[in-house]
C-alpha atoms as a PDB file:
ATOM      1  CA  UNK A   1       0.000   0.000   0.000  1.00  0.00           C
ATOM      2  CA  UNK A   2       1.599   3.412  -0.898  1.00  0.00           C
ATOM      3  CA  UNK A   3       0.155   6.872   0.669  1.00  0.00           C
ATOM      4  CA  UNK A   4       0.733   9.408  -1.734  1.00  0.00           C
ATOM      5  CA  UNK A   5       1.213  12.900  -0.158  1.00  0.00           C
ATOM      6  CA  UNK A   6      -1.303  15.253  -1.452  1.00  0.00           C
ATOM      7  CA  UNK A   7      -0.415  18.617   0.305  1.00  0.00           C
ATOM      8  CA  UNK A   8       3.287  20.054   0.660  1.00  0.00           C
ATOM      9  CA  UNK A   9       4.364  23.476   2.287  1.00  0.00           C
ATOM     10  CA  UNK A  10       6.405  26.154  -0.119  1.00  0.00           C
ATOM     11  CA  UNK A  11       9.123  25.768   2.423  1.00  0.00           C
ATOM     12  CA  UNK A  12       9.898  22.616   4.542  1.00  0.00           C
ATOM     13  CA  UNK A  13       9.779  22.974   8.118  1.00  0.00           C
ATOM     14  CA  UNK A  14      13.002  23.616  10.342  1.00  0.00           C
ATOM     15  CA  UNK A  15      14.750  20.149  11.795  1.00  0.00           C
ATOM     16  CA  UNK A  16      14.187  19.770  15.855  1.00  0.00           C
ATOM     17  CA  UNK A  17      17.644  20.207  17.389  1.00  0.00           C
ATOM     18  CA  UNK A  18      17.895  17.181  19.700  1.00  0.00           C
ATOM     19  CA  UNK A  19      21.471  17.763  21.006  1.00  0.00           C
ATOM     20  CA  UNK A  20      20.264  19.768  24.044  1.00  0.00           C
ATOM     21  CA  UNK A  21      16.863  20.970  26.091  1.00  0.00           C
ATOM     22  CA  UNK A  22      17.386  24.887  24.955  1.00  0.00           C
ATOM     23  CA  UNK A  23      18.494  23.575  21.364  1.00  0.00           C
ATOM     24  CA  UNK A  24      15.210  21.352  21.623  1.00  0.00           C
ATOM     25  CA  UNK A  25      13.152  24.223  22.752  1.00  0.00           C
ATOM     26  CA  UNK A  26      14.660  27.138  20.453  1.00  0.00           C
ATOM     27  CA  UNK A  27      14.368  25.045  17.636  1.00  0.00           C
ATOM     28  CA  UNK A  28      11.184  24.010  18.333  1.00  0.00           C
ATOM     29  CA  UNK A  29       9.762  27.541  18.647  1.00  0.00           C
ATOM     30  CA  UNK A  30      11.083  27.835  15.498  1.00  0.00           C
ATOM     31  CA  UNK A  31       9.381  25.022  13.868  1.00  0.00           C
ATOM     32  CA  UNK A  32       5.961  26.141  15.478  1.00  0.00           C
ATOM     33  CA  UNK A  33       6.130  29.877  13.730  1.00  0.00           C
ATOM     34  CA  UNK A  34       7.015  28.262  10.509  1.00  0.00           C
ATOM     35  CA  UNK A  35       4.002  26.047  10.573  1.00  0.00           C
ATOM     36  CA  UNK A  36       1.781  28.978  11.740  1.00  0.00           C
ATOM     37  CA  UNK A  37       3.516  31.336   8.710  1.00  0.00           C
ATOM     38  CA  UNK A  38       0.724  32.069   6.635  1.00  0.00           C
ATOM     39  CA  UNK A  39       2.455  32.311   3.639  1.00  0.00           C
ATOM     40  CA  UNK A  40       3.936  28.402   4.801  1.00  0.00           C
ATOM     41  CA  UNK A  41       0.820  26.911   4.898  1.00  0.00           C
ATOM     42  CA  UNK A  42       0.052  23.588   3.334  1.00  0.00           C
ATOM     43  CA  UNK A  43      -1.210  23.836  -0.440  1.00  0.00           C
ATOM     44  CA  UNK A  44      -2.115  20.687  -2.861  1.00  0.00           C
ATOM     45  CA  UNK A  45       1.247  19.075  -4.544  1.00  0.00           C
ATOM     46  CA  UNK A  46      -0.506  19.570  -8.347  1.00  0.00           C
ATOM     47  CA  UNK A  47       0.843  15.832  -9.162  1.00  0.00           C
ATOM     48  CA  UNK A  48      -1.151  12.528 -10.577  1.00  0.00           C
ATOM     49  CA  UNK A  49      -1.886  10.515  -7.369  1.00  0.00           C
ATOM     50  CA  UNK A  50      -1.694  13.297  -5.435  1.00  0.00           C
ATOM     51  CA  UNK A  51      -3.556  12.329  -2.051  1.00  0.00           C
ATOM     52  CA  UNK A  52      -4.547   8.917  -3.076  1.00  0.00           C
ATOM     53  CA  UNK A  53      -4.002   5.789  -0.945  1.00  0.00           C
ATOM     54  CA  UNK A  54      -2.559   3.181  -4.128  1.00  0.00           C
ATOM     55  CA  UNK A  55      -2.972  -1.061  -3.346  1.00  0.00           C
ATOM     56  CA  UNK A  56      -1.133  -3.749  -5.106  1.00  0.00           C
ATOM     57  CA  UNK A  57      -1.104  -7.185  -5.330  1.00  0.00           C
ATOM     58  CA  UNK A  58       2.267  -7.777  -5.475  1.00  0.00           C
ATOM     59  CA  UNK A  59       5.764  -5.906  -4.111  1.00  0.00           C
ATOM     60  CA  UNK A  60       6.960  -6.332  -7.443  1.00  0.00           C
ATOM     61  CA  UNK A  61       4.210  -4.360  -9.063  1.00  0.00           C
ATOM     62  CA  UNK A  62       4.360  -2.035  -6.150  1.00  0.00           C
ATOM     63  CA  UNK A  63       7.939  -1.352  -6.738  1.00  0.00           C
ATOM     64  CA  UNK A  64       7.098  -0.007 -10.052  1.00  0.00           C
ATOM     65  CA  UNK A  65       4.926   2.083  -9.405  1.00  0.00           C
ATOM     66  CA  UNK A  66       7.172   3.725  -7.071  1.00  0.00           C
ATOM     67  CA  UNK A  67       9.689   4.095 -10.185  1.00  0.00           C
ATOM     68  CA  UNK A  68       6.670   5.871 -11.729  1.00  0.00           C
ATOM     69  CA  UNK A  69       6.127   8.033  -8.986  1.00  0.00           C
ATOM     70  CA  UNK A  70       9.495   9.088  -8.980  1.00  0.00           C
ATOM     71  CA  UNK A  71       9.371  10.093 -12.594  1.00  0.00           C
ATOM     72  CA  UNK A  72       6.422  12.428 -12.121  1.00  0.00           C
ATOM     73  CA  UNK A  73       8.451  14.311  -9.609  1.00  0.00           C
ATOM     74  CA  UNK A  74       7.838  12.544  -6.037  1.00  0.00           C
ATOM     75  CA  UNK A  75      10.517  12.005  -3.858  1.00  0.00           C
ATOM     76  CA  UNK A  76      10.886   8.406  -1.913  1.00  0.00           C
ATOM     77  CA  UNK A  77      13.559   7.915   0.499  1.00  0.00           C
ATOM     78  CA  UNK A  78      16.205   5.490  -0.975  1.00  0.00           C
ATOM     79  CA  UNK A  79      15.540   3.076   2.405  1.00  0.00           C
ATOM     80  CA  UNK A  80      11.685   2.592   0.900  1.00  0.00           C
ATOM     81  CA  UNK A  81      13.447   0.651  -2.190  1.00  0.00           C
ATOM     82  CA  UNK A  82      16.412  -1.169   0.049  1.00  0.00           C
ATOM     83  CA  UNK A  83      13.098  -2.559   2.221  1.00  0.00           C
ATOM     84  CA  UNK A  84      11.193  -3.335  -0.661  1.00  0.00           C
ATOM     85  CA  UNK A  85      14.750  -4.799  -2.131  1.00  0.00           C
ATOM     86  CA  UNK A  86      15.104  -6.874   1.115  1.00  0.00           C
ATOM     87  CA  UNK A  87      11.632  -8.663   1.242  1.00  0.00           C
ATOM     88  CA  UNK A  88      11.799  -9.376  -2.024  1.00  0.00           C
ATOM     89  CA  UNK A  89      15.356 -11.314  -1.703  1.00  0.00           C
ATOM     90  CA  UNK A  90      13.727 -12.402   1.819  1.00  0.00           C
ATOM     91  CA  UNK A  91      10.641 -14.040  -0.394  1.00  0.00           C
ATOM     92  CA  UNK A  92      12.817 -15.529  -2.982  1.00  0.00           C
ATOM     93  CA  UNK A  93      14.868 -17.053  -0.410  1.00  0.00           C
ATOM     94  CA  UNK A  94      12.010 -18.402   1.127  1.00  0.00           C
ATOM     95  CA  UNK A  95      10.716 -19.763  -1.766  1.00  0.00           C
ATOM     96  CA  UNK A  96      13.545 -21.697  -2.942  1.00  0.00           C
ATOM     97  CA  UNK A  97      14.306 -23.249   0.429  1.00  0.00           C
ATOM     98  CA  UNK A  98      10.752 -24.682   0.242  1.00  0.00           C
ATOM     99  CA  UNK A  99      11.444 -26.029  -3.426  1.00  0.00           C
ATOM    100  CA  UNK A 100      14.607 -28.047  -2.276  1.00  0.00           C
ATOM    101  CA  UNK A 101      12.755 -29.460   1.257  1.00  0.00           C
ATOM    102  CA  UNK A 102       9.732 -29.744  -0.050  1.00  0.00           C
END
């Protein structure tokens, strides 16, 4: 299953420091007044699939159409396709241990 974003904000929000309780807090003032920036606010992406919640059978045919969702313009974080990458070895595996006991 693949949830496409639908919205996206002109400018991405500021990181949470995390290194220290005033870096936490500063930054995350920070964070707050850019989501409350009017001229930040969320606004639809404009894309095919935009906002749409996309099924498939298979993580084959699922992998594609993340290919095709990068091509209109999406981005998907490289550890989405080294997951999908390592089920799909994981299944093949699987698969070919239960041809040689079976």
């Amino acid at each position: 299953m693949i949830h496409v974003r639908g919205l996206i904000r002109p400018r991405p929000l500021p990181p949470v420091d995390t290194s220290s309780a005033r870096a936490r807090r500063d930054s995350t003032q920070l964070r707050w007044i850019a989501e409350c920036d009017p001229a930040n606010q969320p606004a639809p992406m404009g894309l095919p699939f935009a906002g749409e919640l996309l099924t498939y059978p298979t993580l084959h045919a699922m992998r594609d159409q993340i290919g095709v969702l990068c091509g209109l313009g999406y981005h998907v974080p490289a550890s989405v396709l080294e997951g999908i990458d390592i089920e799909l070895t994981d299944y093949r595996l699987s698969t070919i241990s239960e041809e040689i006991v079976g």
